[in-house]
Protein backbone atom coordinates (compact mmCIF):
# COMPACT_ATOMS: atom_id res chain seq x y z
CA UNK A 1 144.16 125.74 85.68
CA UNK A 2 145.47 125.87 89.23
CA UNK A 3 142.57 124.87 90.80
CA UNK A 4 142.57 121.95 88.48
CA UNK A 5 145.78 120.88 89.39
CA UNK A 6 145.46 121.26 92.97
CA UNK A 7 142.40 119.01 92.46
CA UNK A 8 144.42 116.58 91.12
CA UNK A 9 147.16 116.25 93.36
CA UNK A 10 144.51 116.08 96.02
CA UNK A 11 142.65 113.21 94.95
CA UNK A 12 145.69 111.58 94.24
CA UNK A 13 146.79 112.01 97.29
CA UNK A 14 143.50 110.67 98.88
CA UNK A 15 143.75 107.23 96.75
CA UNK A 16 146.64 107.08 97.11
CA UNK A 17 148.78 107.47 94.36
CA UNK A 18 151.08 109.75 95.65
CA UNK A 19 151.83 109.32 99.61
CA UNK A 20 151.08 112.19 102.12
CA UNK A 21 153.76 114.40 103.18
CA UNK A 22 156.35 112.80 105.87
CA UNK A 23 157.23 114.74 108.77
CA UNK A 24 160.27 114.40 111.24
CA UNK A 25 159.15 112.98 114.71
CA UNK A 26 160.33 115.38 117.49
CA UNK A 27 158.71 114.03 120.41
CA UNK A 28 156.63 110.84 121.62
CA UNK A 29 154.61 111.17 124.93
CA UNK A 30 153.19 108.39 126.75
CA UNK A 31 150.55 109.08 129.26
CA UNK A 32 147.87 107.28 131.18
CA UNK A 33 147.69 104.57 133.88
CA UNK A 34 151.08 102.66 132.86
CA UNK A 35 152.15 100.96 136.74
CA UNK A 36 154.07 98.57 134.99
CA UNK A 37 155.09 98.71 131.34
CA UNK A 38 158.46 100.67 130.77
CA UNK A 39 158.35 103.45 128.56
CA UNK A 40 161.16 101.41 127.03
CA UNK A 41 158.76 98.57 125.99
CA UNK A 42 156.05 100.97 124.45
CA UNK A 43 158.86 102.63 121.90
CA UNK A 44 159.99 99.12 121.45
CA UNK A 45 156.16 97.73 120.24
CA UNK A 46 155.10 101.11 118.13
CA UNK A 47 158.97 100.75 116.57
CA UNK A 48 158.86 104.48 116.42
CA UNK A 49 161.75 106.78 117.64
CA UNK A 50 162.05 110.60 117.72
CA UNK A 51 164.02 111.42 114.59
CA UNK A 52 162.06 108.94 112.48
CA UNK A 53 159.80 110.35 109.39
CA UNK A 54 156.09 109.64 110.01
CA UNK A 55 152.49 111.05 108.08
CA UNK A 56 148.71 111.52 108.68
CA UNK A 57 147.68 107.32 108.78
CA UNK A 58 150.70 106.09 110.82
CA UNK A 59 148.65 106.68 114.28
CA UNK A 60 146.59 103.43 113.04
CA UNK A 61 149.51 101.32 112.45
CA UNK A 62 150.60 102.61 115.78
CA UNK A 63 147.04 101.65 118.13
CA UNK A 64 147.14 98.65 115.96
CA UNK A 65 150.79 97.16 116.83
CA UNK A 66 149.83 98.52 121.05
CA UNK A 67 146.18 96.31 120.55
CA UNK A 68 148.53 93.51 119.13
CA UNK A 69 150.70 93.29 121.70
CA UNK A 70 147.92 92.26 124.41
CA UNK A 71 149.92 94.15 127.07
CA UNK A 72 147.02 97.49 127.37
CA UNK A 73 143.20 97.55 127.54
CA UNK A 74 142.16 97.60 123.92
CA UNK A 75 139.15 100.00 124.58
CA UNK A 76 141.66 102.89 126.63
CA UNK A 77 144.21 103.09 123.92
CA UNK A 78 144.37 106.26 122.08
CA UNK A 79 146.85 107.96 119.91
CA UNK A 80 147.09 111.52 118.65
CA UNK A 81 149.39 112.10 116.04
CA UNK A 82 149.68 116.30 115.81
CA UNK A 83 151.70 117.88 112.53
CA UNK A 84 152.76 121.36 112.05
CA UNK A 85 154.84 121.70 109.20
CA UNK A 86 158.11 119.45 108.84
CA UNK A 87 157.71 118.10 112.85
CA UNK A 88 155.46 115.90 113.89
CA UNK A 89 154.43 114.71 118.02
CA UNK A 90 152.89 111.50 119.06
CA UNK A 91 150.66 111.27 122.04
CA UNK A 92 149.99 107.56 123.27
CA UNK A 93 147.54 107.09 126.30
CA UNK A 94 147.36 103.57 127.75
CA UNK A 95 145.99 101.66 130.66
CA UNK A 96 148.45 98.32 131.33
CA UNK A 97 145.99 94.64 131.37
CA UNK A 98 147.07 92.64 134.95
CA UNK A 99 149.79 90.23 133.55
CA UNK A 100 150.83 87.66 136.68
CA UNK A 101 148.12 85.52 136.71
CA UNK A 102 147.59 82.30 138.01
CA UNK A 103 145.50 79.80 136.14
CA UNK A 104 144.01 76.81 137.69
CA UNK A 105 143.18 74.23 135.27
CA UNK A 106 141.11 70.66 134.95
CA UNK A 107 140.68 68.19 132.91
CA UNK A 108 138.31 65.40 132.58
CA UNK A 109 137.19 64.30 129.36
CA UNK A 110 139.23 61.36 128.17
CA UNK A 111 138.43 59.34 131.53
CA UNK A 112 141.57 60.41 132.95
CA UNK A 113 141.14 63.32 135.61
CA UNK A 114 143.90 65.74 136.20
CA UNK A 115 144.15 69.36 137.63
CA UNK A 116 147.36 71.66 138.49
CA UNK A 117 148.38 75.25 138.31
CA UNK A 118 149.74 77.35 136.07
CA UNK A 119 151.58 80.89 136.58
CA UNK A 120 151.65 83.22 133.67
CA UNK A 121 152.97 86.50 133.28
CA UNK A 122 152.82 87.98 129.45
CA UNK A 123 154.90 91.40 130.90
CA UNK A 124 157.04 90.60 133.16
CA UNK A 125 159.17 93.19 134.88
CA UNK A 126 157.53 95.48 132.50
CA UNK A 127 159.56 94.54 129.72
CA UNK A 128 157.01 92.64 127.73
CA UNK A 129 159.21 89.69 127.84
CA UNK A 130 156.93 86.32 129.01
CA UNK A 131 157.06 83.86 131.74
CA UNK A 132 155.07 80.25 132.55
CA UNK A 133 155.37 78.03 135.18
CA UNK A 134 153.38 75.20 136.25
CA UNK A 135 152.12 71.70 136.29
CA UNK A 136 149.01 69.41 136.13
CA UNK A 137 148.93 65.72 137.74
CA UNK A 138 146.63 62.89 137.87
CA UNK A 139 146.66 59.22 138.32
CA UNK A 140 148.28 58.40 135.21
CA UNK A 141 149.23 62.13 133.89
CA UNK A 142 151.96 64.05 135.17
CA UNK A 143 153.31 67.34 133.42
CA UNK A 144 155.33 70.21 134.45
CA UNK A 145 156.89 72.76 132.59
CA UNK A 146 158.90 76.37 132.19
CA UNK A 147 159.24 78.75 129.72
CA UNK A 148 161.03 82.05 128.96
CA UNK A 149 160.45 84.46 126.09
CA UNK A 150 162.91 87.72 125.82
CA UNK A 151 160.71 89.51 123.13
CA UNK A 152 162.28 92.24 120.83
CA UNK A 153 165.68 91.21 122.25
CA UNK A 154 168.36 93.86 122.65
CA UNK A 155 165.79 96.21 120.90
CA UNK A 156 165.70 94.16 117.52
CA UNK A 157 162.71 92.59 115.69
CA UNK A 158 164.00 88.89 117.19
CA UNK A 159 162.40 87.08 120.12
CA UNK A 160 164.29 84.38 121.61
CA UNK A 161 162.72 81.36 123.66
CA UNK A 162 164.27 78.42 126.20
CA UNK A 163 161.80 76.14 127.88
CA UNK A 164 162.11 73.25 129.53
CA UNK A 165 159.21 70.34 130.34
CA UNK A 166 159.15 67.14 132.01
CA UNK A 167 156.53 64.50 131.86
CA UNK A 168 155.80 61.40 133.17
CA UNK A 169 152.33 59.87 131.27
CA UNK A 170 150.62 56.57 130.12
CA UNK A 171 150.41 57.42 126.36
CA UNK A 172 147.31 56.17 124.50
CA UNK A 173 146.93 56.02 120.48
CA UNK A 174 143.29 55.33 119.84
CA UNK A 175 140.55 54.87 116.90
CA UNK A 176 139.44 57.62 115.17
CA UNK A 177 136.25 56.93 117.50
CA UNK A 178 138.15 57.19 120.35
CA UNK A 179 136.49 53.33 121.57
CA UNK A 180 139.69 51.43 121.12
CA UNK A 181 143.35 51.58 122.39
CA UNK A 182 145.93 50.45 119.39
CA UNK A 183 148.91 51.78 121.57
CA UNK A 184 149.07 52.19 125.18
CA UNK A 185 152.32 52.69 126.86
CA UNK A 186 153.90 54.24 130.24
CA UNK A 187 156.88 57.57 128.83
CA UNK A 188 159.24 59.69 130.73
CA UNK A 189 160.59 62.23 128.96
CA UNK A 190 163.00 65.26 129.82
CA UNK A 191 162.80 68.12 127.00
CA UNK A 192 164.75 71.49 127.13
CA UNK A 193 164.56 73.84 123.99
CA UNK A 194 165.39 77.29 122.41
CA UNK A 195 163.80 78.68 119.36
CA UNK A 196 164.11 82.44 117.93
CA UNK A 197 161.22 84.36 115.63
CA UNK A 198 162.17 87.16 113.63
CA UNK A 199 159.20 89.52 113.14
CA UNK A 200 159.36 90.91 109.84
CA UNK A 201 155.86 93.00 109.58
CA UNK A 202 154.38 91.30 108.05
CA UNK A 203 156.61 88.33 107.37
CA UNK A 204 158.24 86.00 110.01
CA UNK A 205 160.62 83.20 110.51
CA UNK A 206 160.74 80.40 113.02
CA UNK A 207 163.46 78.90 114.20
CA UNK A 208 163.77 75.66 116.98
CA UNK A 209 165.72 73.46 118.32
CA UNK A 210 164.87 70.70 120.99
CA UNK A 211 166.76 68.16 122.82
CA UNK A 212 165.82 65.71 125.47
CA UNK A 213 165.18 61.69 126.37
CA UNK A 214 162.67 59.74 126.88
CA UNK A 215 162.30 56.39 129.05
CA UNK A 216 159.90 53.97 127.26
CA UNK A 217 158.54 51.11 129.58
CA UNK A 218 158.84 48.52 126.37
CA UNK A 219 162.45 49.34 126.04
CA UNK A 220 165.67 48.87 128.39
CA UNK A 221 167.57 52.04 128.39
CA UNK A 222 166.97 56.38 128.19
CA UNK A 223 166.33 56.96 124.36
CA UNK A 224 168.46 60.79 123.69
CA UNK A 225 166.70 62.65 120.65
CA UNK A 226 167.12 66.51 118.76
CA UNK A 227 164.70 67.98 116.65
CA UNK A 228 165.58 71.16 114.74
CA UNK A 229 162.78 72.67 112.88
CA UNK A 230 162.11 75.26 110.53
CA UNK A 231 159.22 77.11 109.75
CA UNK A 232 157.92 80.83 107.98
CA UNK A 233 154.78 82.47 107.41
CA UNK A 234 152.58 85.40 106.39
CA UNK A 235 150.32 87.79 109.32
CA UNK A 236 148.66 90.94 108.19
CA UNK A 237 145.57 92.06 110.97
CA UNK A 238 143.42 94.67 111.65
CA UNK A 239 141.54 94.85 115.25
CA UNK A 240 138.23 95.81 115.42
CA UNK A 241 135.84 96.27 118.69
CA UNK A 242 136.17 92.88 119.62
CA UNK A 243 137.68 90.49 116.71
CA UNK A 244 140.05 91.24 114.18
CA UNK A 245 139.99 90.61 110.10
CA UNK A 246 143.10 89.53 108.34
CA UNK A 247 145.25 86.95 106.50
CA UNK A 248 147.60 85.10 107.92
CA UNK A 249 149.79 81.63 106.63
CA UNK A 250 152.64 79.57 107.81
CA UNK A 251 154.73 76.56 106.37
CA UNK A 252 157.14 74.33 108.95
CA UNK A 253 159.44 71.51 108.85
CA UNK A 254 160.78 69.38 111.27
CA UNK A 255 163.40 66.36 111.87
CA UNK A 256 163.90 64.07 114.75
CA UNK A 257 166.93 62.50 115.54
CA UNK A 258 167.15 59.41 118.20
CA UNK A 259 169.70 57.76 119.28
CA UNK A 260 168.51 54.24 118.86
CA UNK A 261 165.74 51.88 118.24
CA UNK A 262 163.45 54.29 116.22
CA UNK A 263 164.14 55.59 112.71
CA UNK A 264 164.71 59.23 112.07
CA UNK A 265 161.12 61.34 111.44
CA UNK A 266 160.14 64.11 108.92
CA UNK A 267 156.93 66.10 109.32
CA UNK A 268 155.67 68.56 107.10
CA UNK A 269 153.33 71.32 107.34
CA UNK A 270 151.06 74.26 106.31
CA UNK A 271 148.30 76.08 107.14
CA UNK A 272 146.25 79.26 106.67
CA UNK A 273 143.09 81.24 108.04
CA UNK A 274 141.09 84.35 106.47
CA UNK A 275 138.82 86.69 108.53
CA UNK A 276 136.57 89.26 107.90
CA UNK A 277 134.81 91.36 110.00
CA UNK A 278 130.79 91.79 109.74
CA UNK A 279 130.19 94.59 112.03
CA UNK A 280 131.40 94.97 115.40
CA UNK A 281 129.94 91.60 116.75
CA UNK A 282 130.56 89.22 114.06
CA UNK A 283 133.66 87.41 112.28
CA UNK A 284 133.87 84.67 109.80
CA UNK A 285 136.97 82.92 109.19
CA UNK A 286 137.99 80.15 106.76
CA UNK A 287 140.72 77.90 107.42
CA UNK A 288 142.79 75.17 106.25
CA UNK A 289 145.55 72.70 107.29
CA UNK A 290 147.42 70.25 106.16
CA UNK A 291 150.83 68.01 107.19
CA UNK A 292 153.06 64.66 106.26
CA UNK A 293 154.72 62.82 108.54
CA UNK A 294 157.04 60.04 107.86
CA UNK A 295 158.60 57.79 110.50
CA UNK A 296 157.17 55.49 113.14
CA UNK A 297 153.48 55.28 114.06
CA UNK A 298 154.09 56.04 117.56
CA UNK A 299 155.75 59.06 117.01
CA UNK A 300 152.80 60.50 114.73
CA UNK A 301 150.99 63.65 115.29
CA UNK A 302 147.45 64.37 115.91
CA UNK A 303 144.74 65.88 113.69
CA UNK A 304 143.89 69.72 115.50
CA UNK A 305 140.48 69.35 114.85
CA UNK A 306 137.44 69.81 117.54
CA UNK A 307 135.59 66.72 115.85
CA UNK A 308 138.47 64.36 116.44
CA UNK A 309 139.54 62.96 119.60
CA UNK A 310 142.76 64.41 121.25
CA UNK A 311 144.79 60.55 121.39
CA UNK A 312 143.83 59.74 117.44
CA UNK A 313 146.71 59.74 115.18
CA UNK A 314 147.66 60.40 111.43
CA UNK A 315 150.60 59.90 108.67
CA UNK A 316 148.68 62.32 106.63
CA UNK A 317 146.05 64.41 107.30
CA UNK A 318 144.22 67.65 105.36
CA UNK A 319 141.49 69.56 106.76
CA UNK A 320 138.88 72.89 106.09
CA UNK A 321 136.81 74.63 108.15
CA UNK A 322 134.27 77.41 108.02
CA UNK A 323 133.48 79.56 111.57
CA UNK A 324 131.09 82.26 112.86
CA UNK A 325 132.00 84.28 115.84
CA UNK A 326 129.68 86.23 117.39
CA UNK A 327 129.75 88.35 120.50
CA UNK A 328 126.57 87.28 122.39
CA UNK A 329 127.82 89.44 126.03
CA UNK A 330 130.14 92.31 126.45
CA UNK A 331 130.89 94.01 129.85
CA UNK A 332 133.42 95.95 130.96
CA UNK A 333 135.32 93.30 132.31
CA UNK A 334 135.32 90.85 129.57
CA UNK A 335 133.12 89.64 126.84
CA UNK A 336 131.95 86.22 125.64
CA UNK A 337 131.83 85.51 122.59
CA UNK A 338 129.83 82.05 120.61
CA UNK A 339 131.98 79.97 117.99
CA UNK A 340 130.19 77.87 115.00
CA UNK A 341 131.84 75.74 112.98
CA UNK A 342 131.64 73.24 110.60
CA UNK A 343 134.69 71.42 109.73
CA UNK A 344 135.65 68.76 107.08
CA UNK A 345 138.72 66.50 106.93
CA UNK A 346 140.75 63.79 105.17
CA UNK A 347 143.46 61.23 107.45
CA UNK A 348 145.32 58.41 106.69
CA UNK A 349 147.59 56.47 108.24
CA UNK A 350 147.82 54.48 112.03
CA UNK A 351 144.53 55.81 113.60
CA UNK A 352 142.57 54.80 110.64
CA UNK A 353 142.92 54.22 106.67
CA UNK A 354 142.07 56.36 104.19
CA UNK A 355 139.50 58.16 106.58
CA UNK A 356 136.66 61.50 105.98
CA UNK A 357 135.65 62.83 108.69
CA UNK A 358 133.40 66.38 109.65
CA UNK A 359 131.18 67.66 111.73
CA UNK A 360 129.63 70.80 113.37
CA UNK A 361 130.89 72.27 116.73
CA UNK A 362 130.18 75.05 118.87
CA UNK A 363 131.12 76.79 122.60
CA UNK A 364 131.63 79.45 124.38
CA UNK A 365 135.10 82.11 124.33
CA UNK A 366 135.65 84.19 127.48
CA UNK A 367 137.97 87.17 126.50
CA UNK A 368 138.95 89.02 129.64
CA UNK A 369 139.47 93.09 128.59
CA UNK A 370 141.91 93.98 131.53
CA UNK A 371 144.01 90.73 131.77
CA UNK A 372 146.62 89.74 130.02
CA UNK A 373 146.04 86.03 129.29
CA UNK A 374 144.78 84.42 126.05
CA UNK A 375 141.23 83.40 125.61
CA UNK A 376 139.60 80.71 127.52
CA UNK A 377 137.57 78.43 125.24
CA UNK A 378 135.25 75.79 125.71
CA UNK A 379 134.01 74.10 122.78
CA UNK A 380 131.87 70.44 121.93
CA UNK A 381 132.65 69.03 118.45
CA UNK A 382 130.59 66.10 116.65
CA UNK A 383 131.90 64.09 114.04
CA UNK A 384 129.09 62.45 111.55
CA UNK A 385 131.02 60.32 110.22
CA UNK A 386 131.89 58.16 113.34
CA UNK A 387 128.82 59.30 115.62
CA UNK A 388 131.49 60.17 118.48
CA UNK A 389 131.56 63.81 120.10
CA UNK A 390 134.68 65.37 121.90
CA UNK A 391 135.08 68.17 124.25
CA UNK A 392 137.75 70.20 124.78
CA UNK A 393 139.31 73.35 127.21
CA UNK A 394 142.15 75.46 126.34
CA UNK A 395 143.72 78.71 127.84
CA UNK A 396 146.44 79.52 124.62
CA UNK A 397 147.34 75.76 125.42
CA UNK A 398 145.55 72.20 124.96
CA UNK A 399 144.68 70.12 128.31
């Protein structure tokens, strides 16, 4: 009979039904080849303090939350979680990823070339908190901009953001082929901005607010707008080897204000993606998107699709896609990874009427192991409805 029961508790234990025994957290020791990152800023990502209860599992969540933060080499993390009795003692070992790097960037593909510099640091000081500075110019593009984010601020689950951008560009609206100009224009705008995102684990909140003026040439005077927006979602990931498998959703709203000759705008929006793992080298992730905007054509946003070209615009626009990563290279500096896709969409409104488009495309993702920086991905998209292709570059950002 007492074997029985202890058989029972012990499988309900294991599938989980009832949890594991909790054990006090005496001590948390962080080892390894940290030149950088404050011990501060480790406690602060794990969220785990001596005097907090912790049990046999909790060691995942804890490599998982140091692999989110990008700030450590994914493949040198470790973490030992050792129990005896009520007290428990956390081990971490971790190797910081370079974080002040500069990025030089060009562009070509629209017809317009343009190149500048960009500085980014994802730790700065060691704190985790994130700095960007820099620019790109050409003969009719000009863009700087600065940015500041203050992650897990005073130690709570907030980050808080200002930036700041100026920009002085011929704007183009085109056909959903890209072959003809409907709108073409000469802007100036100054922006400046602060926006705070509670991280919730797995829920979060958005929250923005920009304000700035723009110089139109086809009007006299400085036009003074503020858009507040709004937004919440859904992230639950696991990292593998390479790729990660997961869930995540959002929803966002969004008002402009101006000041004078344009009405007021609304835009709203949604999306989600799913990924699952197929081994080590392989992911597949479905995704779909979806917003509504309502106020003057030349204020419109832009389907995010590789298929479409970056100047077409939409009042409404839905879209799918399907996507295959696999990891064709891996050293121990990096590896490179091949994205195929095939995606399908639906737009209305100032680019075109009542418009389908899809199409396959494909490129190449370089994921540096030991720096800090997003990936850099190159990728050639084809729509078949329209017989038009489009490349595009992007480092965590669009060019």
């Amino acid at each position: 009979m007492k074997k029985t029961f202890i058989l029972a508790v012990s499988l309900m234990i294991i599938t989980g039904v009832l949890p594991l025994p909790a054990a006090v957290l005496k001590d948390i020791s962080i080892d390894g080849r940290l030149k950088k990152t404050r011990e501060k800023t480790v406690r602060q990502i794990i969220r785990y303090e001596e005097g907090d209860e912790i049990q046999p599992g909790d060691e995942e969540t804890v490599r998982q939350r140091l692999i989110e933060s990008g700030l450590f080499v994914s493949e040198d993390i470790k973490v030992d979680l050792g129990i005896d009795g009520e007290e428990a003692y956390l081990s971490l070992f971790l190797r910081d990823r370079f974080s002040l790097v500069p990025i030089p960037v060009y562009a070509s593909g629209d017809g317009n070339p343009r190149g500048g510099l960009f500085l980014m640091d994802q730790n700065l000081f060691g704190t985790g908190n994130q700095f960007f500075f820099g620019g790109m110019f050409g003969e009719t593009f000009r863009y700087t901009s600065l940015s500041y984010t203050d992650t897990k601020f005073a130690g709570s689950d907030w980050d808080l953001n200002g930036r700041f951008a100026w920009s002085a560009n011929e704007d183009i609206i085109t056909s959903i082929d890209g072959d003809e100009d409907l709108m073409a224009y000469d802007r100036t705008t100054l922006l400046g901005g602060a926006g705070a995102r509670w991280n919730g684990e797995p829920w979060f909140i958005n929250l923005g607010m920009d304000v700035g003026a723009s110089d139109y040439e086809f009007l006299d005077d400085w036009v003074v707008f503020y858009q507040p927006e709004l937004g919440a979602g859904y992230r639950k990931l696991h990292f593998g080897r390479f790729m990660s498998e997961g869930f995540m959703a959002n929803a966002g709203y969004a008002y402009t204000r101006y000041s004078k000759d344009f009405d007021d705008s609304h835009t709203l929006s949604a999306g989600a993606v799913g990924q699952k793992l197929l081994g080590d080298r392989f992911q597949l992730a479905l995704s779909g998107s979806g917003y509504s905007f309502e106020g003057e054509d030349i204020h419109s946003p832009g389907p995010s699709s590789a298929v479409i070209p970056e100047k077409v615009r939409a009042l409404r626009n839905i879209q799918a896609g399907v996507q295959l990563n696999t990891v064709l290279w891996n050293f121990s500096w990096a590896y490179i990874a091949l994205p195929l896709s095939y995606q399908l969409g639906y737009m209305d409104g100032v680019s075109a009427d009542d418009e389908l488009y899809h199409g396959p495309a494909a490129g190449l993702t370089l994921n540096l192991k030991k720096v800090a920086i997003p990936a850099v991905v190159l990728m050639y998209g084809w729509n078949m409805e329209t017989s038009t292709g489009r490349f595009s570059f992007n480092i965590g950002m669009s060019h």
